[in-house]
C-alpha atoms as a PDB file:
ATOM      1  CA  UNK A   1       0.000   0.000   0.000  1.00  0.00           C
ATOM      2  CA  UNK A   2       1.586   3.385  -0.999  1.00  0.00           C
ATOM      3  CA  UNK A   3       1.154   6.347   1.939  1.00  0.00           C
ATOM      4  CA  UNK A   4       1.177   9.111  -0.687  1.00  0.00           C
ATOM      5  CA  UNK A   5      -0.186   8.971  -4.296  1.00  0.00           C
ATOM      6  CA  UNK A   6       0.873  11.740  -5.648  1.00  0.00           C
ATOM      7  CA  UNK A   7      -0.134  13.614  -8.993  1.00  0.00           C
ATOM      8  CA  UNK A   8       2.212  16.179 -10.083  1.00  0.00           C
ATOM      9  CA  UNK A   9       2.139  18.299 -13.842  1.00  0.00           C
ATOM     10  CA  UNK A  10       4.909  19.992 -15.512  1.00  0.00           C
ATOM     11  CA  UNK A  11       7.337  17.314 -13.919  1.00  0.00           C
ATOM     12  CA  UNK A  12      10.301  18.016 -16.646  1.00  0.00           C
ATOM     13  CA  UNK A  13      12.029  21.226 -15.673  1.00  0.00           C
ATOM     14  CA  UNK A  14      12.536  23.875 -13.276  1.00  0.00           C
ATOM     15  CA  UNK A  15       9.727  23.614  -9.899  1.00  0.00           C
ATOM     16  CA  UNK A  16       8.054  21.074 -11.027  1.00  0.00           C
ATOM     17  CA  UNK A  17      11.369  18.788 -11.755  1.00  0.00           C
ATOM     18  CA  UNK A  18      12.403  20.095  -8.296  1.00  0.00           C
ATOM     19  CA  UNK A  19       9.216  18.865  -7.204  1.00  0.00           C
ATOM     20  CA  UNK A  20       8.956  15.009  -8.578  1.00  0.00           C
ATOM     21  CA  UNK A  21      12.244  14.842  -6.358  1.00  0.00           C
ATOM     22  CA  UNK A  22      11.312  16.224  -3.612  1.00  0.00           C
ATOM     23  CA  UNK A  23       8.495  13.212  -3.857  1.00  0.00           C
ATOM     24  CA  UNK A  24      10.764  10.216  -3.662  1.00  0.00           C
ATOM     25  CA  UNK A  25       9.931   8.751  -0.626  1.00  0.00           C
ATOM     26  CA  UNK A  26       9.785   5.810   0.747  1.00  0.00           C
ATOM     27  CA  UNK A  27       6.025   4.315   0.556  1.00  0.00           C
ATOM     28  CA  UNK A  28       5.191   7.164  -2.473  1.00  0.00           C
ATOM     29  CA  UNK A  29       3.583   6.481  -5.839  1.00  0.00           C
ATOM     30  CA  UNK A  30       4.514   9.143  -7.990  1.00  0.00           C
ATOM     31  CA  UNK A  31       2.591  10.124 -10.983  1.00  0.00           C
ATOM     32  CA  UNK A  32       3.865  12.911 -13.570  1.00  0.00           C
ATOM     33  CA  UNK A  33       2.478  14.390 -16.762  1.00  0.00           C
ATOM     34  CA  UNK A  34       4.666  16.487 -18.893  1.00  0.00           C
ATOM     35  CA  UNK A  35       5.582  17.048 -22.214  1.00  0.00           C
ATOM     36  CA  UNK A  36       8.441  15.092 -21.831  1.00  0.00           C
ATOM     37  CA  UNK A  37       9.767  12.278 -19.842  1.00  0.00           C
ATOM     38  CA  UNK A  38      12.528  12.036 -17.573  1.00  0.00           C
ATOM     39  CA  UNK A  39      15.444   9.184 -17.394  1.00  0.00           C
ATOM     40  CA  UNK A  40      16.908  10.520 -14.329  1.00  0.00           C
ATOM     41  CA  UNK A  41      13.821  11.018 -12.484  1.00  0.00           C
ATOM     42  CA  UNK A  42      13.277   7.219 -13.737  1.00  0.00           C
ATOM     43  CA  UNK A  43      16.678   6.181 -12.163  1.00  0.00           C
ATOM     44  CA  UNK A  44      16.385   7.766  -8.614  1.00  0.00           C
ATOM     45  CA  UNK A  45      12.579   6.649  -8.388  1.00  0.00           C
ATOM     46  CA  UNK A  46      14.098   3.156  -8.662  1.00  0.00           C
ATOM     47  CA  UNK A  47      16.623   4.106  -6.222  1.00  0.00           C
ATOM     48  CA  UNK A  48      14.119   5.651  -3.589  1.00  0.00           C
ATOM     49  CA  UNK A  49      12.130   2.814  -3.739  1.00  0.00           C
ATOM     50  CA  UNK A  50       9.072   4.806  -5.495  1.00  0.00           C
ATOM     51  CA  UNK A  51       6.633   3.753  -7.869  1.00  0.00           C
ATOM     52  CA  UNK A  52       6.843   6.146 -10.748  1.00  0.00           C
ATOM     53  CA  UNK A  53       4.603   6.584 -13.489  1.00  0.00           C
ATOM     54  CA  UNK A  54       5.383   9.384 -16.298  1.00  0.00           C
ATOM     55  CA  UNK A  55       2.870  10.385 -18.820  1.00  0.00           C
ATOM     56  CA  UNK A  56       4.210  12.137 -21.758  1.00  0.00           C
ATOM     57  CA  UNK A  57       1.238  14.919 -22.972  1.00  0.00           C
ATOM     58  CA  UNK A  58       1.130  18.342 -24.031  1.00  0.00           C
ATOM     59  CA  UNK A  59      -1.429  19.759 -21.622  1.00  0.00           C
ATOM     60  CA  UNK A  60      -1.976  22.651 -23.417  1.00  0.00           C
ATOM     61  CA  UNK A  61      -4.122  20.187 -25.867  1.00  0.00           C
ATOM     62  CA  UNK A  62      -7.624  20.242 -24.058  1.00  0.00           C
ATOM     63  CA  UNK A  63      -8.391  16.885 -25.567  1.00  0.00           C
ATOM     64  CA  UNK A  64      -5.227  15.369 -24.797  1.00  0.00           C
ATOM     65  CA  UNK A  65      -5.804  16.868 -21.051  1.00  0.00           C
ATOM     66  CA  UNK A  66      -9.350  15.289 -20.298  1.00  0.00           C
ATOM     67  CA  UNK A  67      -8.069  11.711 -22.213  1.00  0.00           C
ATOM     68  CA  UNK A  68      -5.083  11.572 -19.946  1.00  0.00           C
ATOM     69  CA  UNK A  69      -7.092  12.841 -16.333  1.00  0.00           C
ATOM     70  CA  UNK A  70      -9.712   9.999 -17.555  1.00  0.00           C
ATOM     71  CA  UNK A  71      -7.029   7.733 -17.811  1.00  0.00           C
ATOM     72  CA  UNK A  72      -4.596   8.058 -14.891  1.00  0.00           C
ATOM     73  CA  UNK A  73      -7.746   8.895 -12.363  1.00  0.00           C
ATOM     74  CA  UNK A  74      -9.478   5.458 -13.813  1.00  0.00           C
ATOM     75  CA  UNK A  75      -6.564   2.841 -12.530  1.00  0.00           C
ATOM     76  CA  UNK A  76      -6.026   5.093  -9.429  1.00  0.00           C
ATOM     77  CA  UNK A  77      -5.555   2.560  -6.218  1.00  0.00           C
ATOM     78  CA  UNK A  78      -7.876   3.696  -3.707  1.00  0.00           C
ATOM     79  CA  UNK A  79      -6.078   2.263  -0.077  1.00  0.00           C
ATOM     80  CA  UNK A  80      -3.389   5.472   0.043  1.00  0.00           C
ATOM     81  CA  UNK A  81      -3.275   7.255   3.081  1.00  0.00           C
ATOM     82  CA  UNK A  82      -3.208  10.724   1.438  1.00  0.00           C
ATOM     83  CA  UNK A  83      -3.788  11.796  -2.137  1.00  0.00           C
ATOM     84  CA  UNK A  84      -2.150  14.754  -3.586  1.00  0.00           C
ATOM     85  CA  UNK A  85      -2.620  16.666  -6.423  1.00  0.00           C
ATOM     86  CA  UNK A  86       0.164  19.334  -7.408  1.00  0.00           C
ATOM     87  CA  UNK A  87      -1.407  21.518 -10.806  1.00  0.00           C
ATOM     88  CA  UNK A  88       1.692  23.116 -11.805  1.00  0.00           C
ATOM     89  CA  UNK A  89       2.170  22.890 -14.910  1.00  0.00           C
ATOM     90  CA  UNK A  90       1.856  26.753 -16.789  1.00  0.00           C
ATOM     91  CA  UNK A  91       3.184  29.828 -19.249  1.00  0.00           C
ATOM     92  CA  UNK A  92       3.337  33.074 -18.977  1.00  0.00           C
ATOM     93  CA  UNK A  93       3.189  33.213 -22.862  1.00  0.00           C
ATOM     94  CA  UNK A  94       1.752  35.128 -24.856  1.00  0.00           C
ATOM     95  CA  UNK A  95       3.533  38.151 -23.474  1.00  0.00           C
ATOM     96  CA  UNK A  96       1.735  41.720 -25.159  1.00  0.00           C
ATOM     97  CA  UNK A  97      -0.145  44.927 -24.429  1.00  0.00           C
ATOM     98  CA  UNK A  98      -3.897  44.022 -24.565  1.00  0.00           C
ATOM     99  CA  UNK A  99      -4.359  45.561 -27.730  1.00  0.00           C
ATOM    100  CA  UNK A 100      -1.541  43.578 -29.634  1.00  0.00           C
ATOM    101  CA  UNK A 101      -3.723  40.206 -27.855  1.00  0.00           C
ATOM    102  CA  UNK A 102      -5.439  38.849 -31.296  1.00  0.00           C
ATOM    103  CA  UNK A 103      -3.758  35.340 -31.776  1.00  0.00           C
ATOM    104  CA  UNK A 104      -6.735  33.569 -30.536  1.00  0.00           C
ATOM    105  CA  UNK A 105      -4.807  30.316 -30.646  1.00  0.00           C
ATOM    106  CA  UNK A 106      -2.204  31.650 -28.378  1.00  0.00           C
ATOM    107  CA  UNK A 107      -4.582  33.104 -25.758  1.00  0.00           C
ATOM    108  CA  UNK A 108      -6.425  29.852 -25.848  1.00  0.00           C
ATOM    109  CA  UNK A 109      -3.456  27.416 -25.140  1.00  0.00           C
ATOM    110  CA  UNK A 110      -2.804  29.708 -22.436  1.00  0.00           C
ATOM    111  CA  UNK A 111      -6.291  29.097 -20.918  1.00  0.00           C
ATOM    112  CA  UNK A 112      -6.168  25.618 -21.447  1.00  0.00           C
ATOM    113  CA  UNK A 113      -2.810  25.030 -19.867  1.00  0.00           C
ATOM    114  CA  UNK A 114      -2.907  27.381 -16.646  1.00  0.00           C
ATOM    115  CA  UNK A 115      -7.214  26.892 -16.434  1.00  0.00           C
ATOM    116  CA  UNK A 116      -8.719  23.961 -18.469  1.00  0.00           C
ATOM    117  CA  UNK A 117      -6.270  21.554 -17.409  1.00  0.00           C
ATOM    118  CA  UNK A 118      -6.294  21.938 -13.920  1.00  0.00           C
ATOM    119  CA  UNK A 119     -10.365  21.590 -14.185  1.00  0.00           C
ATOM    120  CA  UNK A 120     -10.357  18.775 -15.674  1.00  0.00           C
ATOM    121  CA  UNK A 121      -7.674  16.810 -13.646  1.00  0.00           C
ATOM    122  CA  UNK A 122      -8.852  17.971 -10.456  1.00  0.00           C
ATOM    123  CA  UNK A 123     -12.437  16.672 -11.779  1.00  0.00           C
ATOM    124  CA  UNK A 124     -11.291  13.535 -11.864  1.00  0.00           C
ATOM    125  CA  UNK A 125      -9.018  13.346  -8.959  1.00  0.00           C
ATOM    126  CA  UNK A 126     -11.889  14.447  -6.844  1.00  0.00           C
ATOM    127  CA  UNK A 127     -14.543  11.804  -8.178  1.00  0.00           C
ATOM    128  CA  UNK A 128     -11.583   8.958  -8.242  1.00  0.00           C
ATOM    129  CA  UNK A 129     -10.880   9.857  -4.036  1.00  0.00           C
ATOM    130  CA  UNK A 130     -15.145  10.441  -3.320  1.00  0.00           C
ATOM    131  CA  UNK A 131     -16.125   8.482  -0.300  1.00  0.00           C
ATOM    132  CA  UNK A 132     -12.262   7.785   0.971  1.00  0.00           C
ATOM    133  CA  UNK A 133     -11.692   8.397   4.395  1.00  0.00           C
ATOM    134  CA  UNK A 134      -7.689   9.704   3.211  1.00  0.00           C
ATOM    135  CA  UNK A 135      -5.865  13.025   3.155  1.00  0.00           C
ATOM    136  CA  UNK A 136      -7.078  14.352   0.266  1.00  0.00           C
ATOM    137  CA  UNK A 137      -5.136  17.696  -0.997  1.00  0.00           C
ATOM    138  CA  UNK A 138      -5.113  19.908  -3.818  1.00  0.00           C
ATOM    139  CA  UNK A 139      -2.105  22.540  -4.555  1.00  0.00           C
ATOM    140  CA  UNK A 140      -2.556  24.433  -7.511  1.00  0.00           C
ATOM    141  CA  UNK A 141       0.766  26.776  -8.324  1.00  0.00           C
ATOM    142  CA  UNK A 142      -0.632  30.257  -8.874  1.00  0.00           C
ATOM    143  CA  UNK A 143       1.143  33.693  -9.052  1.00  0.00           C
ATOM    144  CA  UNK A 144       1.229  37.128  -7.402  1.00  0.00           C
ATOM    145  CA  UNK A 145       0.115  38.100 -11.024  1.00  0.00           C
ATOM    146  CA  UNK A 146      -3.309  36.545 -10.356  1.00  0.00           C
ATOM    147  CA  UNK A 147      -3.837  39.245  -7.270  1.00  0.00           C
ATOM    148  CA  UNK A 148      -1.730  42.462  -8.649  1.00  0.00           C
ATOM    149  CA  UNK A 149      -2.092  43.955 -12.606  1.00  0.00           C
ATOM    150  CA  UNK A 150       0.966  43.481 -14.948  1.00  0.00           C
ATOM    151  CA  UNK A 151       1.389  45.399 -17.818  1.00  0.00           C
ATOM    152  CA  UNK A 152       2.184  42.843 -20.628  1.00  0.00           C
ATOM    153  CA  UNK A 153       0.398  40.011 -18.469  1.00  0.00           C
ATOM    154  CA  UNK A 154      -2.881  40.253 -19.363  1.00  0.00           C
ATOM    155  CA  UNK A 155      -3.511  36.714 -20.249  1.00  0.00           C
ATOM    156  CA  UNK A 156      -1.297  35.174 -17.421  1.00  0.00           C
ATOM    157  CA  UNK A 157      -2.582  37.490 -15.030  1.00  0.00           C
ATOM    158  CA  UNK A 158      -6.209  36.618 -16.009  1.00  0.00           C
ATOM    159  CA  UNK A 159      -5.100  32.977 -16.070  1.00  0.00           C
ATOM    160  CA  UNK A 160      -3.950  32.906 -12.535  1.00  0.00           C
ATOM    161  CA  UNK A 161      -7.050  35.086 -10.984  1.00  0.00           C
ATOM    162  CA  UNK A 162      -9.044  32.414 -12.832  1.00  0.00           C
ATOM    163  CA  UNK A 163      -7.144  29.752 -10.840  1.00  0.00           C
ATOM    164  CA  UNK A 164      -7.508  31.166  -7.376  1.00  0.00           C
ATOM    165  CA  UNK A 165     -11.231  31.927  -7.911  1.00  0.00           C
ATOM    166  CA  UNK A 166     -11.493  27.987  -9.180  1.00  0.00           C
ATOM    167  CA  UNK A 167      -9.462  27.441  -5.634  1.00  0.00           C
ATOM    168  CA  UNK A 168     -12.107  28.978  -3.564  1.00  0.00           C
ATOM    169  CA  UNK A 169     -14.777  27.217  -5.397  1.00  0.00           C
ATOM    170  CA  UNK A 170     -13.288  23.912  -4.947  1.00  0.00           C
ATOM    171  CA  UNK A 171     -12.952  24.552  -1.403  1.00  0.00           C
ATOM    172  CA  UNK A 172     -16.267  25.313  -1.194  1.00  0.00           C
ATOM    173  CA  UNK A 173     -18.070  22.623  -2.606  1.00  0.00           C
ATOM    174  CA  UNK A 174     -15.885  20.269  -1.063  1.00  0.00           C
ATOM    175  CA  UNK A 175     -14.295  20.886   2.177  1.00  0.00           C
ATOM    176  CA  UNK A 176     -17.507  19.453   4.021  1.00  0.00           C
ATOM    177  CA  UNK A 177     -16.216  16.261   2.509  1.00  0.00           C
ATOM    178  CA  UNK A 178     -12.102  16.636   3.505  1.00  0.00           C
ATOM    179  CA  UNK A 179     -10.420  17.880   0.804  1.00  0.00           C
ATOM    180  CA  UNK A 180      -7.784  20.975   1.284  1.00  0.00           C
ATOM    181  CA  UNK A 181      -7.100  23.147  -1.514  1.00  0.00           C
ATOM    182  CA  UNK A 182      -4.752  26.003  -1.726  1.00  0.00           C
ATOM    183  CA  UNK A 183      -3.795  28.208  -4.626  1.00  0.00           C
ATOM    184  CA  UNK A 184      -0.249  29.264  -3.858  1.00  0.00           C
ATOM    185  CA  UNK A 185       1.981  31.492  -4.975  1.00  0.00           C
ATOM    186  CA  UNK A 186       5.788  30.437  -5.208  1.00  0.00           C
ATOM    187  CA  UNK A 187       7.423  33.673  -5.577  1.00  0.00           C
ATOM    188  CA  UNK A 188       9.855  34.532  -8.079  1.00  0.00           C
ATOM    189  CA  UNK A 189      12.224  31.043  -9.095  1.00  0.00           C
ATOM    190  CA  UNK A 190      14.527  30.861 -11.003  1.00  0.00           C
ATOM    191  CA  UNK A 191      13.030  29.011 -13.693  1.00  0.00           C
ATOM    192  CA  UNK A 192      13.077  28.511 -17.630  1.00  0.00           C
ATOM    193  CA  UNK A 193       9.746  31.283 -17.196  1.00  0.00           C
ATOM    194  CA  UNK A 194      12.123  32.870 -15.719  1.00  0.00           C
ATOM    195  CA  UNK A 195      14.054  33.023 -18.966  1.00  0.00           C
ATOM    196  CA  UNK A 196      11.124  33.394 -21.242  1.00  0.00           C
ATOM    197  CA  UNK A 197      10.370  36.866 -19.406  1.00  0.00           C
ATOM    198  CA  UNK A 198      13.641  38.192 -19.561  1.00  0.00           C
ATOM    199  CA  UNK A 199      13.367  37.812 -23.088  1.00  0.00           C
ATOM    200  CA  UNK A 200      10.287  39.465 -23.791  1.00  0.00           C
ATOM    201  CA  UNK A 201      10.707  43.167 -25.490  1.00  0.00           C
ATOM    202  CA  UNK A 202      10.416  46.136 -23.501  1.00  0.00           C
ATOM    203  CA  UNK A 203       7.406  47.034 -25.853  1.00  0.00           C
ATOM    204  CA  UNK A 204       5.640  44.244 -24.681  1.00  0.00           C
ATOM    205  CA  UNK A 205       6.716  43.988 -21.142  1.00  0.00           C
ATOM    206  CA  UNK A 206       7.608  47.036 -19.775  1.00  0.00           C
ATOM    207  CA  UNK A 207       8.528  45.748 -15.922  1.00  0.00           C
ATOM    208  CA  UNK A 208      11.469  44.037 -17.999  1.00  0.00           C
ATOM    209  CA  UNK A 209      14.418  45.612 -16.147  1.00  0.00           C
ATOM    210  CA  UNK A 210      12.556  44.655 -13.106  1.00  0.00           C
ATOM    211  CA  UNK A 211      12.958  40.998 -13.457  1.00  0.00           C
ATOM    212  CA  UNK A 212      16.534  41.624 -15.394  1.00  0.00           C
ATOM    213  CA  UNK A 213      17.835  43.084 -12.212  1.00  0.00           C
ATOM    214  CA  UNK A 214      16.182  40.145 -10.021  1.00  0.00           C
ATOM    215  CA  UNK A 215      18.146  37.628 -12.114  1.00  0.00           C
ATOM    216  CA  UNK A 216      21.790  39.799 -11.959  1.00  0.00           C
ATOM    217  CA  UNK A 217      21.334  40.194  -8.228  1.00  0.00           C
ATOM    218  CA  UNK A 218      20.675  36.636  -7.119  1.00  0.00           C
ATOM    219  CA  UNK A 219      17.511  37.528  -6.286  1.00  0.00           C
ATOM    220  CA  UNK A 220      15.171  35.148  -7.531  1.00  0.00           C
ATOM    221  CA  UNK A 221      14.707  31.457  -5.929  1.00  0.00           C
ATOM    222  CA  UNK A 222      16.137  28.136  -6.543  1.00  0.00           C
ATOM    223  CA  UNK A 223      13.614  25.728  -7.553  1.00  0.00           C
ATOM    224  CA  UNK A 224      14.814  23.140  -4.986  1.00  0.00           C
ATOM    225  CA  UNK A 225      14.285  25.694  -2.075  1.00  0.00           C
ATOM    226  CA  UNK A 226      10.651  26.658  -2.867  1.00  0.00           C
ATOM    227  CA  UNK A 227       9.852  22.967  -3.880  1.00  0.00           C
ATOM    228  CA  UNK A 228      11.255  22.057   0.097  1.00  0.00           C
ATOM    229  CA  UNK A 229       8.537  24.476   1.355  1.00  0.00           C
ATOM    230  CA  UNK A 230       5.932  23.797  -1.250  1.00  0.00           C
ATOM    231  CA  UNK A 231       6.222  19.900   0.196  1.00  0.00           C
ATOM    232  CA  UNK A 232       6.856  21.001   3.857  1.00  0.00           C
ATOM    233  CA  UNK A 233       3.154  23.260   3.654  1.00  0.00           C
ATOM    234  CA  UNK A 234       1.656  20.038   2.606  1.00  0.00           C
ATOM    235  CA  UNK A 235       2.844  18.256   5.801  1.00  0.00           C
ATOM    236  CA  UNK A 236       1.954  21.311   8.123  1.00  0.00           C
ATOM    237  CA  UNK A 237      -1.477  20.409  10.333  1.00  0.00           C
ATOM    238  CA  UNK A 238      -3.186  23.600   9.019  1.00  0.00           C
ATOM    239  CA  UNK A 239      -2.649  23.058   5.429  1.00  0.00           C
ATOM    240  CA  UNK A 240      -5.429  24.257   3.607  1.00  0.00           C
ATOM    241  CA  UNK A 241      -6.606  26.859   6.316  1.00  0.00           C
ATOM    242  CA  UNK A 242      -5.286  29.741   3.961  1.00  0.00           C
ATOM    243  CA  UNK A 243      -6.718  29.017   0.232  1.00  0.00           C
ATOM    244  CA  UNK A 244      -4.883  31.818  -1.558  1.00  0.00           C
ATOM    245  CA  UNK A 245      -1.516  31.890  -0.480  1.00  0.00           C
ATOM    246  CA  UNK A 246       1.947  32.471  -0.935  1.00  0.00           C
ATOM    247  CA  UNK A 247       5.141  30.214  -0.181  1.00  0.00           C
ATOM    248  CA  UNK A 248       6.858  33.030   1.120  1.00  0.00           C
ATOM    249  CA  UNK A 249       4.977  33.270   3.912  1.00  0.00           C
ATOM    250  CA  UNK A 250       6.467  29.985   5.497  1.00  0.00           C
ATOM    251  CA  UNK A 251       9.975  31.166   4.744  1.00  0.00           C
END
């Protein structure tokens, strides 16, 4: 019998790659969906003694999303002692002023990535736990930008005040029946995002130098740290107390 079943998106890279390790305990079953796969994580889940499962899929694809939640959710044991569900997977992308926002397909992969996605897995993570008398949590990785306007944000900003609203919702449908979710904030890693904002144009993102200057004065996170306290908040006896929060508060 596995403790923890845990189900964790955007595995490959940067805090969600910090996260998958940070899950390799002992008595875990680890599943991942990403775009891609990873042969380390594959090696020390072997090591750890951790049943791993990666799913390759571009979550962005709406489709692909609700096949894959159907899929993973439908073979999910049910004698864990706590279930876990970590949404992370997102993009910031497309980066523009509001009026240069007319590439419908960009705006939608957006939506379906940091929004759609996250509906449709937690759908079926909450029907596949119903009726189980285990921890069941719910962390879905949001952003200051949900709470605070960003010029050149519009669509990740709207994204991420989507998410926490969908947060509070959750919660209140379903904490009655045990489960804890929190829309949470990681602060500023230093991620591939990270890298994708730096390179937006100064036309299109005018806090640019902003974020430049985070990145030249060591100033941003390291994916491992915030993935520690991500896991650590999970562990903490009033997890779920706070539904919109922010990482750094546990510092």
């Amino acid at each position: 019998m596995s403790q923890t079943i845990a189900i964790l998106t955007g595995a490959s890279r940067g805090l969600g790659a910090a996260l998958a390790r940070g899950l390799l305990s002992p008595g875990t079953h680890l599943v991942t969906l990403a775009r891609h796969t990873d042969d380390d994580l594959t090696a020390l889940a072997s090591a750890h003694d951790v049943k791993l499962e990666q799913v390759a899929v571009d979550l962005a694809d709406a489709q692909a999303a609700a096949r894959v939640a159907e899929r993973v959710f439908a073979t999910l044991p049910r004698n864990a002692t706590r279930y876990l569900l970590i949404n992370n997977a997102g993009t910031v992308n497309p980066v523009a002023n509001a009026a240069a926002l007319n590439d419908p397909a960009a705006i939608g992969a957006a939506f379906n990535l940091n929004v759609t996605a996250v509906m449709l897995l937690t759908a079926r993570f909450l029907a596949a736990t119903q009726g189980l008398t285990a921890k069941r949590q719910i962390v879905n990785i949001s952003s200051g930008a949900g709470r605070n306007p960003t010029a050149g944000w519009a669509v990740y900003c709207a994204t991420k005040a989507a998410l926490d609203m969908y947060t509070r919702v959750v919660n209140t449908e379903y904490r009655e029946h045990g489960v804890q979710a929190v829309s949470l904030a990681p602060g500023v890693v230093d991620t591939g995002m990270q890298e994708t904002i730096r390179s937006s144009s100064l036309e299109s993102f005018p806090a640019l130098a902003r974020f430049q200057d985070l990145k030249a004065s060591g100033k941003l996170s390291s994916p491992d740290a915030v993935a520690q306290r991500i896991l650590a908040l999970t562990e903490r006896d009033d997890f779920g107390q706070t539904e919109i929060d922010d990482i750094r508060h546990y510092a």
